[in-house]
PDB file of N, CA and C in Angstrom:
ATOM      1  N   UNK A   1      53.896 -19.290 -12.368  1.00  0.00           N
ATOM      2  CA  UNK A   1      53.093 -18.423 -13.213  1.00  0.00           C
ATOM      3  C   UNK A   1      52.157 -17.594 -12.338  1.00  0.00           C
ATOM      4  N   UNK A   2      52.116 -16.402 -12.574  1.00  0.00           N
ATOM      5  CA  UNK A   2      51.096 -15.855 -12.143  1.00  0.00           C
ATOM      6  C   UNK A   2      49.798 -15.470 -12.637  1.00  0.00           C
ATOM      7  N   UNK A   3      48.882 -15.370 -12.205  1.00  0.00           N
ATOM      8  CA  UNK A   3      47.456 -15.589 -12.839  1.00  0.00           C
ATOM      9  C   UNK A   3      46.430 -15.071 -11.804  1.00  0.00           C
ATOM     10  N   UNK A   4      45.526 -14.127 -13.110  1.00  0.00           N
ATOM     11  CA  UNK A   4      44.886 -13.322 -11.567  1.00  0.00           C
ATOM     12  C   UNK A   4      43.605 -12.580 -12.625  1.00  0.00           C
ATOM     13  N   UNK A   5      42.427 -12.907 -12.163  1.00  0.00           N
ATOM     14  CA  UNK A   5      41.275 -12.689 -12.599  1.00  0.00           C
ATOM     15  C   UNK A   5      41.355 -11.217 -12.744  1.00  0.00           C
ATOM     16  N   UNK A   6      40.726 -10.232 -13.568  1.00  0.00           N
ATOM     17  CA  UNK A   6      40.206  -9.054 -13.251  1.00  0.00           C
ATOM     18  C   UNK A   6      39.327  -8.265 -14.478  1.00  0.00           C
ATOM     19  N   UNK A   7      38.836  -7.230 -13.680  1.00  0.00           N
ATOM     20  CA  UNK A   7      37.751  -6.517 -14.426  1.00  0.00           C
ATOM     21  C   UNK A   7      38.369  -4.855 -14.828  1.00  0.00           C
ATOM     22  N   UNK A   8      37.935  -4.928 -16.592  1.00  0.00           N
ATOM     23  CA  UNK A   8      38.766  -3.356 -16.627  1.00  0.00           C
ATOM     24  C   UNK A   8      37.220  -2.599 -16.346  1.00  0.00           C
ATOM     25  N   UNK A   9      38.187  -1.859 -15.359  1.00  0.00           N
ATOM     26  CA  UNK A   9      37.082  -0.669 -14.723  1.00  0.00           C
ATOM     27  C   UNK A   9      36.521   0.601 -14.950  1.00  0.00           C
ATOM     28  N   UNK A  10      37.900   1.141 -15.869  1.00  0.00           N
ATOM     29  CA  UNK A  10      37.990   2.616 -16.353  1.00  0.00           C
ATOM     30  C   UNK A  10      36.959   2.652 -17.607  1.00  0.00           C
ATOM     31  N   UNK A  11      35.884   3.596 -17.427  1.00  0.00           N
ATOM     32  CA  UNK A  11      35.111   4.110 -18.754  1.00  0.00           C
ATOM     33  C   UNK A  11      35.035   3.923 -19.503  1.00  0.00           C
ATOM     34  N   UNK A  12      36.367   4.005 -20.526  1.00  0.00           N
ATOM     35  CA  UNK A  12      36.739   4.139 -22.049  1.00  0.00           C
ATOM     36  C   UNK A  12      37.438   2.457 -21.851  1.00  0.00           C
ATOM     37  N   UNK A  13      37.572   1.393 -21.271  1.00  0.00           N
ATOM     38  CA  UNK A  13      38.036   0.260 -21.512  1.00  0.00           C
ATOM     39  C   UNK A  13      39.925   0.483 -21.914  1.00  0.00           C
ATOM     40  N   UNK A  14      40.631  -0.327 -22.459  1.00  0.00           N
ATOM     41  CA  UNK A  14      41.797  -0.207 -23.284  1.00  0.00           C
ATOM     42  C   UNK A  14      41.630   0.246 -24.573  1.00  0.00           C
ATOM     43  N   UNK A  15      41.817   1.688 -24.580  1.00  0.00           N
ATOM     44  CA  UNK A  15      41.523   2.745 -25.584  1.00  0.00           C
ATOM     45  C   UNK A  15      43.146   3.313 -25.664  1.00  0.00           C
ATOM     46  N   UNK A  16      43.307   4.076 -26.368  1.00  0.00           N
ATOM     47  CA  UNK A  16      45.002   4.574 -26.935  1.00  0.00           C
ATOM     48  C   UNK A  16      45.739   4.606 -25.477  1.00  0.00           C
ATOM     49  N   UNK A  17      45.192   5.781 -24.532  1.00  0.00           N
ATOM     50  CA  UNK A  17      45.858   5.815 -23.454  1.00  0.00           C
ATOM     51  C   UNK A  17      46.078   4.888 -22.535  1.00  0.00           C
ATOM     52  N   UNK A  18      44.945   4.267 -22.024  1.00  0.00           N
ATOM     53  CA  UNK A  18      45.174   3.068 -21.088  1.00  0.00           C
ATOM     54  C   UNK A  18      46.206   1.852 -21.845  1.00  0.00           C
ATOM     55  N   UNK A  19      46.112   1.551 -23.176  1.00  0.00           N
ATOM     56  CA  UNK A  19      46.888   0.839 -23.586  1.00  0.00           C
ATOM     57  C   UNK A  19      48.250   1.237 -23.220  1.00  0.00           C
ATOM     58  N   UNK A  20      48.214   2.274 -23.849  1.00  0.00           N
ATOM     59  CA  UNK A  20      50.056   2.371 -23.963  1.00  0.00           C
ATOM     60  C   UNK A  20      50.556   2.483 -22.902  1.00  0.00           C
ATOM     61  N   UNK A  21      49.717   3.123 -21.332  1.00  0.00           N
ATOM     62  CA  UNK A  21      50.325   2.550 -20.121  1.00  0.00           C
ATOM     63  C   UNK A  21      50.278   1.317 -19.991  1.00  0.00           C
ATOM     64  N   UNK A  22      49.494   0.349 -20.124  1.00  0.00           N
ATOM     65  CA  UNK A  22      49.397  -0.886 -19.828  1.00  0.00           C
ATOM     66  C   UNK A  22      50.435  -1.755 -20.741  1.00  0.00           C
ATOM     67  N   UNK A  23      50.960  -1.335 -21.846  1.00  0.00           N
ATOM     68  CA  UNK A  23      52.067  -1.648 -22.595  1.00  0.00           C
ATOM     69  C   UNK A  23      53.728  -1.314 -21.557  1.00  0.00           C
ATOM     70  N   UNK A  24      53.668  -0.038 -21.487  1.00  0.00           N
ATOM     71  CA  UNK A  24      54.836   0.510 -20.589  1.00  0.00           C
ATOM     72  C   UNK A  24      55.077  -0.469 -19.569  1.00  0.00           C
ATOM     73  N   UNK A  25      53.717  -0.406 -18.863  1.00  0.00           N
ATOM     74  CA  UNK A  25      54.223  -1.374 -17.291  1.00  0.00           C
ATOM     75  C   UNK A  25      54.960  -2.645 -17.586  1.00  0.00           C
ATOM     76  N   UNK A  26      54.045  -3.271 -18.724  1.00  0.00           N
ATOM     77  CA  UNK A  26      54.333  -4.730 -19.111  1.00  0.00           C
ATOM     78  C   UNK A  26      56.166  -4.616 -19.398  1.00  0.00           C
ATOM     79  N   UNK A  27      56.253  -3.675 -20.444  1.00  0.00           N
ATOM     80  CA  UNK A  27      57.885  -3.837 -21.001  1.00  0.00           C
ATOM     81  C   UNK A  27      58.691  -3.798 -20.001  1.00  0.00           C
ATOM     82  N   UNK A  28      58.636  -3.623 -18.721  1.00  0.00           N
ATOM     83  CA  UNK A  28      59.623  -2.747 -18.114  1.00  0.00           C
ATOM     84  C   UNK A  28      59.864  -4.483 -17.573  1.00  0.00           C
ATOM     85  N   UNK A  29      59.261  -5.170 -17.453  1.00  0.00           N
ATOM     86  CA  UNK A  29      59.799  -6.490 -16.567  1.00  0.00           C
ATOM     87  C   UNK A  29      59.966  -7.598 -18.241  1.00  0.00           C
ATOM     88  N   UNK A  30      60.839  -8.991 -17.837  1.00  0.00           N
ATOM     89  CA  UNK A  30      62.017 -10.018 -18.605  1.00  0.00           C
ATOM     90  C   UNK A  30      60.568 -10.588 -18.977  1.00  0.00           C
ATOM     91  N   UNK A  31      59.928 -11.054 -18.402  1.00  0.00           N
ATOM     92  CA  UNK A  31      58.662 -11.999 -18.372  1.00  0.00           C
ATOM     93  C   UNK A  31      57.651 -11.558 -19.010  1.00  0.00           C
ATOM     94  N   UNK A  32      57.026 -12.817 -19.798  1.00  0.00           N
ATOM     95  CA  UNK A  32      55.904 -12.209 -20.349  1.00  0.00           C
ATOM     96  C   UNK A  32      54.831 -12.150 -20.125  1.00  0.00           C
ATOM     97  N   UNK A  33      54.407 -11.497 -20.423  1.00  0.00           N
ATOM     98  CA  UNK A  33      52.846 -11.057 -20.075  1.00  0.00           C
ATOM     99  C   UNK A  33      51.591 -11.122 -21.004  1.00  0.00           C
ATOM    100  N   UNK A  34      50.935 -11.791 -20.682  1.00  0.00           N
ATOM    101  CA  UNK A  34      49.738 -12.190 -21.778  1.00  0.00           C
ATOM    102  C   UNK A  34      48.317 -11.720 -21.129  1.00  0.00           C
ATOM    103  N   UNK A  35      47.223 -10.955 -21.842  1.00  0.00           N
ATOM    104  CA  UNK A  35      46.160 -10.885 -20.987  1.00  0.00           C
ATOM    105  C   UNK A  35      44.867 -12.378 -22.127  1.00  0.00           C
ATOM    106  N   UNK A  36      44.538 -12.618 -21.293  1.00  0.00           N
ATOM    107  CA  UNK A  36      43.623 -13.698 -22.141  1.00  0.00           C
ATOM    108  C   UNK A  36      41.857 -13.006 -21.491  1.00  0.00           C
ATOM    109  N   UNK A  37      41.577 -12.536 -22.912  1.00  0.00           N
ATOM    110  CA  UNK A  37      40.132 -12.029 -23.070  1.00  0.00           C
ATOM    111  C   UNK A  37      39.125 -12.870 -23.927  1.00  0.00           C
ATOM    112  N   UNK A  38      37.808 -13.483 -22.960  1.00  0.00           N
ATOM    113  CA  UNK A  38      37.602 -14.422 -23.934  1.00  0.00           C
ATOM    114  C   UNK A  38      38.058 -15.512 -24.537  1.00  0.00           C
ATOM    115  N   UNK A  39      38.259 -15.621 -26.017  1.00  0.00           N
ATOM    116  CA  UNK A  39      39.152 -16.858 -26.876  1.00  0.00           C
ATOM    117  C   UNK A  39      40.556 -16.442 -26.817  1.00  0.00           C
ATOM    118  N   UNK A  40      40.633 -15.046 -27.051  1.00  0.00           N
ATOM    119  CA  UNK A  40      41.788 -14.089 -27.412  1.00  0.00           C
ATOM    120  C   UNK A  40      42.638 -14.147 -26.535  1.00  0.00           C
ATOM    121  N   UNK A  41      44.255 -14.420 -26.972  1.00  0.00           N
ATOM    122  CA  UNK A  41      45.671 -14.171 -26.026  1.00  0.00           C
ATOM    123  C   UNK A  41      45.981 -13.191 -26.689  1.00  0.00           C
ATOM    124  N   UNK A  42      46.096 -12.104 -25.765  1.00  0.00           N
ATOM    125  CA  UNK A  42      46.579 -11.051 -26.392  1.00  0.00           C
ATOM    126  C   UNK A  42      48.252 -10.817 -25.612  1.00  0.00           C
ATOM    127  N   UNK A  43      49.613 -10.518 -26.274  1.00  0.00           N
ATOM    128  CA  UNK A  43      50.375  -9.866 -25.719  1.00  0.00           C
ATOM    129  C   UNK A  43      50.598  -8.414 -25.437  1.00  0.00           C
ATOM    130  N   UNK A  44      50.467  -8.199 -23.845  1.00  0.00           N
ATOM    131  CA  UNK A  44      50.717  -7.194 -23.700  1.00  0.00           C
ATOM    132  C   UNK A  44      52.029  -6.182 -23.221  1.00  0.00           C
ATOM    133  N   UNK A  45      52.705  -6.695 -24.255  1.00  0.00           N
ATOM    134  CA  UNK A  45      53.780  -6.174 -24.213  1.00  0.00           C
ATOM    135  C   UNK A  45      53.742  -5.359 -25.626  1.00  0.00           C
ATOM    136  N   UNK A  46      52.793  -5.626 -26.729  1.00  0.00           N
ATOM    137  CA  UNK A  46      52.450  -5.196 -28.094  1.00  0.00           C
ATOM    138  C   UNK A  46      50.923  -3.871 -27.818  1.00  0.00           C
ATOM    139  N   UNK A  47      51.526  -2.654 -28.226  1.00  0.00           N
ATOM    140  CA  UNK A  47      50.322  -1.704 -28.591  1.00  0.00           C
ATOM    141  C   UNK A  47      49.301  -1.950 -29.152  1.00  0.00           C
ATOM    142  N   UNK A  48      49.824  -2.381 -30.565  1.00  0.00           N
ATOM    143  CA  UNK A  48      48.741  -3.151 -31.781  1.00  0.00           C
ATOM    144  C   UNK A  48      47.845  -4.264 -31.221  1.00  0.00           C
ATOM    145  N   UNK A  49      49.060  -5.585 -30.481  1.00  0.00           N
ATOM    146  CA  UNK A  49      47.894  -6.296 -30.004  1.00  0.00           C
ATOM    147  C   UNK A  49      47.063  -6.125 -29.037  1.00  0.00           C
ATOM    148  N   UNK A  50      47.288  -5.528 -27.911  1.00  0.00           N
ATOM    149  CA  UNK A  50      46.205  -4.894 -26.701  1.00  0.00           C
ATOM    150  C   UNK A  50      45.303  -3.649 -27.698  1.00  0.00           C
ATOM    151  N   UNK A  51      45.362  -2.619 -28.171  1.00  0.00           N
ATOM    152  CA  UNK A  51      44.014  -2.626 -29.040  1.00  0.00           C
ATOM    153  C   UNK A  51      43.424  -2.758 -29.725  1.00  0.00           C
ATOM    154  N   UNK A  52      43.911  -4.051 -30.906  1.00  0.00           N
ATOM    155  CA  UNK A  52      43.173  -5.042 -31.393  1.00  0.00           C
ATOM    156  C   UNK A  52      42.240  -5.694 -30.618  1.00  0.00           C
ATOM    157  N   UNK A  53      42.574  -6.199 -29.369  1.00  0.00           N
ATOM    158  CA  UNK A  53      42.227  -6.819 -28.352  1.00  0.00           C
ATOM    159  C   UNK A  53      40.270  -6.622 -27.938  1.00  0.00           C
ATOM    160  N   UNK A  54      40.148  -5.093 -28.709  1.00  0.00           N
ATOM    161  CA  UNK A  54      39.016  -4.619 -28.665  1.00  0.00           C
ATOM    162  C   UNK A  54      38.455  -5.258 -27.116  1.00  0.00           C
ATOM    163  N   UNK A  55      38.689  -4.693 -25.966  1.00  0.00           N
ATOM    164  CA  UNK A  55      38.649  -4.882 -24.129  1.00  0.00           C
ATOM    165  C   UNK A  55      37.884  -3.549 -23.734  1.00  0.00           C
ATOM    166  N   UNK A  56      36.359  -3.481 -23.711  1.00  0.00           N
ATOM    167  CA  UNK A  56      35.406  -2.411 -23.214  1.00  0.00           C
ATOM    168  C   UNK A  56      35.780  -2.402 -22.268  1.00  0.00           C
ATOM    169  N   UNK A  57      35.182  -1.358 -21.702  1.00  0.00           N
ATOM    170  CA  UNK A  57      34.913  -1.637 -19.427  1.00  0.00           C
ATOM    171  C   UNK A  57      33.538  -2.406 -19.571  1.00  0.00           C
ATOM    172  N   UNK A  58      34.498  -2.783 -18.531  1.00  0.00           N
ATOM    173  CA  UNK A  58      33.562  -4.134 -17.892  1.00  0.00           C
ATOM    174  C   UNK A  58      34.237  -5.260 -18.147  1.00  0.00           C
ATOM    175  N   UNK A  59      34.961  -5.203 -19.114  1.00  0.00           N
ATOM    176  CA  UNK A  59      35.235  -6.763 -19.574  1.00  0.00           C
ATOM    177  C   UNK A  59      36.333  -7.756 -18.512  1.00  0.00           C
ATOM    178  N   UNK A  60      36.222  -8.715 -18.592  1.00  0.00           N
ATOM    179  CA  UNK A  60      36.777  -9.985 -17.321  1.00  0.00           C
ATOM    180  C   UNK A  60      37.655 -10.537 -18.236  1.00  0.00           C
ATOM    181  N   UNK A  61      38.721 -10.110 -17.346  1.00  0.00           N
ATOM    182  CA  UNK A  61      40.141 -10.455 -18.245  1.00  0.00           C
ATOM    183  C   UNK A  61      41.345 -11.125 -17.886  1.00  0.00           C
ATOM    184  N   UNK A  62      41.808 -12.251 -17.716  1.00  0.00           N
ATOM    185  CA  UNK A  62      42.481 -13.046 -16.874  1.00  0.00           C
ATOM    186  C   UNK A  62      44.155 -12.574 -17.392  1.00  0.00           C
ATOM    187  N   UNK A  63      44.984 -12.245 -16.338  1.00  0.00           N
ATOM    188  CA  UNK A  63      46.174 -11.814 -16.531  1.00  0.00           C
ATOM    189  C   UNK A  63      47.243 -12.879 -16.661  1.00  0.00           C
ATOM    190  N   UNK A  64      47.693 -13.069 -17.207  1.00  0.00           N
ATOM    191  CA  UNK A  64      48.646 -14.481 -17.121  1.00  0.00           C
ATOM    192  C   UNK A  64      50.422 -13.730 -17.322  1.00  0.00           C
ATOM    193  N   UNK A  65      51.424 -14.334 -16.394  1.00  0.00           N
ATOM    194  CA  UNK A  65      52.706 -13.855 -16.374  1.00  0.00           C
ATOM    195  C   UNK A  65      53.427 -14.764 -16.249  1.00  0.00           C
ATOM    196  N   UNK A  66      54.355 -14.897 -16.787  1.00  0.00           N
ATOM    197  CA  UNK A  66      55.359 -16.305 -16.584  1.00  0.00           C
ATOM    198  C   UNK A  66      56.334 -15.651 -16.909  1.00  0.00           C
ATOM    199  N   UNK A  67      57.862 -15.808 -15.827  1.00  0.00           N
ATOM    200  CA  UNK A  67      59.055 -15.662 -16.059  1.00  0.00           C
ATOM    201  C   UNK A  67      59.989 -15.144 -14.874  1.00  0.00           C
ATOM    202  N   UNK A  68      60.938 -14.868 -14.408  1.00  0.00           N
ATOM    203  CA  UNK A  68      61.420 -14.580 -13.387  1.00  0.00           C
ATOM    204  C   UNK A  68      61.584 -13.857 -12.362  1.00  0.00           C
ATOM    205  N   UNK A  69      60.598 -13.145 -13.029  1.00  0.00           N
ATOM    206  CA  UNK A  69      60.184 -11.469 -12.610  1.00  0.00           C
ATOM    207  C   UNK A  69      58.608 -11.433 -12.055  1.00  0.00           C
ATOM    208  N   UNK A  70      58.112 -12.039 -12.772  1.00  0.00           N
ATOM    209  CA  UNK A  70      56.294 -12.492 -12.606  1.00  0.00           C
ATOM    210  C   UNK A  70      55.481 -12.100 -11.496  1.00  0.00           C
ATOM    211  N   UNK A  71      55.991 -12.547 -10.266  1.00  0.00           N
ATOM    212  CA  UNK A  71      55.459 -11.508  -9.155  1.00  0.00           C
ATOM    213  C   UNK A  71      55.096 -10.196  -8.870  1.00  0.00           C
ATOM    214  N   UNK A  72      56.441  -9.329  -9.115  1.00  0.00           N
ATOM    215  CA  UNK A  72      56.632  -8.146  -9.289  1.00  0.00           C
ATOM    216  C   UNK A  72      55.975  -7.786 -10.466  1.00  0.00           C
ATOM    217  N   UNK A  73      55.868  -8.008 -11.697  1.00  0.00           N
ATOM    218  CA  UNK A  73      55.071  -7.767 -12.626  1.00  0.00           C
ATOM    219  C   UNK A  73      53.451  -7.825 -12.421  1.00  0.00           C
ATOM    220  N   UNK A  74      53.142  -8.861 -11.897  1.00  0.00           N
ATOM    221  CA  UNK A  74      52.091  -9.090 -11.820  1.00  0.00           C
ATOM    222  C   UNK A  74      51.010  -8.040 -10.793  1.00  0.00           C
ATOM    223  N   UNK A  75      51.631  -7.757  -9.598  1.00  0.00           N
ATOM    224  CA  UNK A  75      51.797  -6.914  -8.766  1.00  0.00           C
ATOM    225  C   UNK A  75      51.616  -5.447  -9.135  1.00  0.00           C
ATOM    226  N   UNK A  76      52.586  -4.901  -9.775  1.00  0.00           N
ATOM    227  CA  UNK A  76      52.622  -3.921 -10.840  1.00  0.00           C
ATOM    228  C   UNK A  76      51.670  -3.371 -11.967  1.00  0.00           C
ATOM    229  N   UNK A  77      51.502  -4.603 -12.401  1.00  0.00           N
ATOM    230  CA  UNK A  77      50.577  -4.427 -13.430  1.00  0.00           C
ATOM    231  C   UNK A  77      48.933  -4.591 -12.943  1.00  0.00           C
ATOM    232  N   UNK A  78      48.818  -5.288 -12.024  1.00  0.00           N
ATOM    233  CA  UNK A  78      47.367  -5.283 -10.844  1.00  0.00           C
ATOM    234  C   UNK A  78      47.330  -3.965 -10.959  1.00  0.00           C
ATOM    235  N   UNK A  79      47.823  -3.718  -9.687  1.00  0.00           N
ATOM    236  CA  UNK A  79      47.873  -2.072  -9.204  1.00  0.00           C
ATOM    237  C   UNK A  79      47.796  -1.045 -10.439  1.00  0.00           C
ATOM    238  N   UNK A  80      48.076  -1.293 -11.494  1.00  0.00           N
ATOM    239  CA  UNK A  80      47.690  -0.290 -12.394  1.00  0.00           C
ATOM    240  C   UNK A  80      46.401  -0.420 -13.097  1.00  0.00           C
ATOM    241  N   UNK A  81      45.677  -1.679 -13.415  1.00  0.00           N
ATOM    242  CA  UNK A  81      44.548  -2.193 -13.666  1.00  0.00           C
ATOM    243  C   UNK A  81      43.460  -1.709 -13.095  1.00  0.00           C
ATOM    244  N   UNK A  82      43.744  -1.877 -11.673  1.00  0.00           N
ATOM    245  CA  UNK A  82      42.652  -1.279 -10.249  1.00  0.00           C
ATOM    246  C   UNK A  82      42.974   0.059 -10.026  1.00  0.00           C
ATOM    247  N   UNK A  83      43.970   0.391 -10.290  1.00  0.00           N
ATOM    248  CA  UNK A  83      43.424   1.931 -10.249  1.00  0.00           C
ATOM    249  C   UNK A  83      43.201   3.022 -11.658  1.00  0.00           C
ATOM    250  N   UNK A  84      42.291   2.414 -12.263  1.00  0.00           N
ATOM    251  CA  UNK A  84      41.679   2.435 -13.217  1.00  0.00           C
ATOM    252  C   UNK A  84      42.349   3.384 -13.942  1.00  0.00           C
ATOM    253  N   UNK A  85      43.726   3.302 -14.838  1.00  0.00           N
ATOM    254  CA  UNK A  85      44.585   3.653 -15.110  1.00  0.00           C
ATOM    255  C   UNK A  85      45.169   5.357 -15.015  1.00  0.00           C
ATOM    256  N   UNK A  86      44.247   5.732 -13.739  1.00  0.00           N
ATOM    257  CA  UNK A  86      44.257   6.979 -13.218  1.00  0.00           C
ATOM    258  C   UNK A  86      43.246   7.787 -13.843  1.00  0.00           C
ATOM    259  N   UNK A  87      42.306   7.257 -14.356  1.00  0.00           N
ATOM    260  CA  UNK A  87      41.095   8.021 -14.816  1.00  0.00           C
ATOM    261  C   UNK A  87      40.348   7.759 -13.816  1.00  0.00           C
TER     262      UNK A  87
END
């Protein structure tokens, strides 16, 4: 499993745009991807549930990935996190 602390950095938090990239990256790999905010597991492989998820900037958000792919995902989906989804 992969598992990896982080902070959303970008301004507007997971708002329409950052979501639906952060949705894209997720779909593209077998494995799933869960961000756990708080109490909340959110899947982020779901639009609805990442902005339900209601995730400001600033917020500390632990990435969790499990499946065969998970590295590379995880990796992937970092790197898009930290670079604050190009905003």
């Amino acid at each position: 499993m992969f598992v990896k602390q982080m902070v959303i950095k970008n301004k507007s938090g997971l708002h329409a745009r950052p979501a639906s990239m952060l949705v894209q990256a997720a779909s593209k790999f077998k494995s799933s991807v869960n961000i756990k905010f708080g109490d909340k597991m959110i899947n982020a492989k779901s639009i609805i549930s990442v902005l339900a998820g209601g995730i400001n900037s600033g917020a500390e958000i632990k990435l969790m990935i499990e499946g065969e792919d998970e590295e590379k995902a995880g990796q992937s989906i970092s790197s898009l996190v930290d670079s604050c989804f190009g905003e």
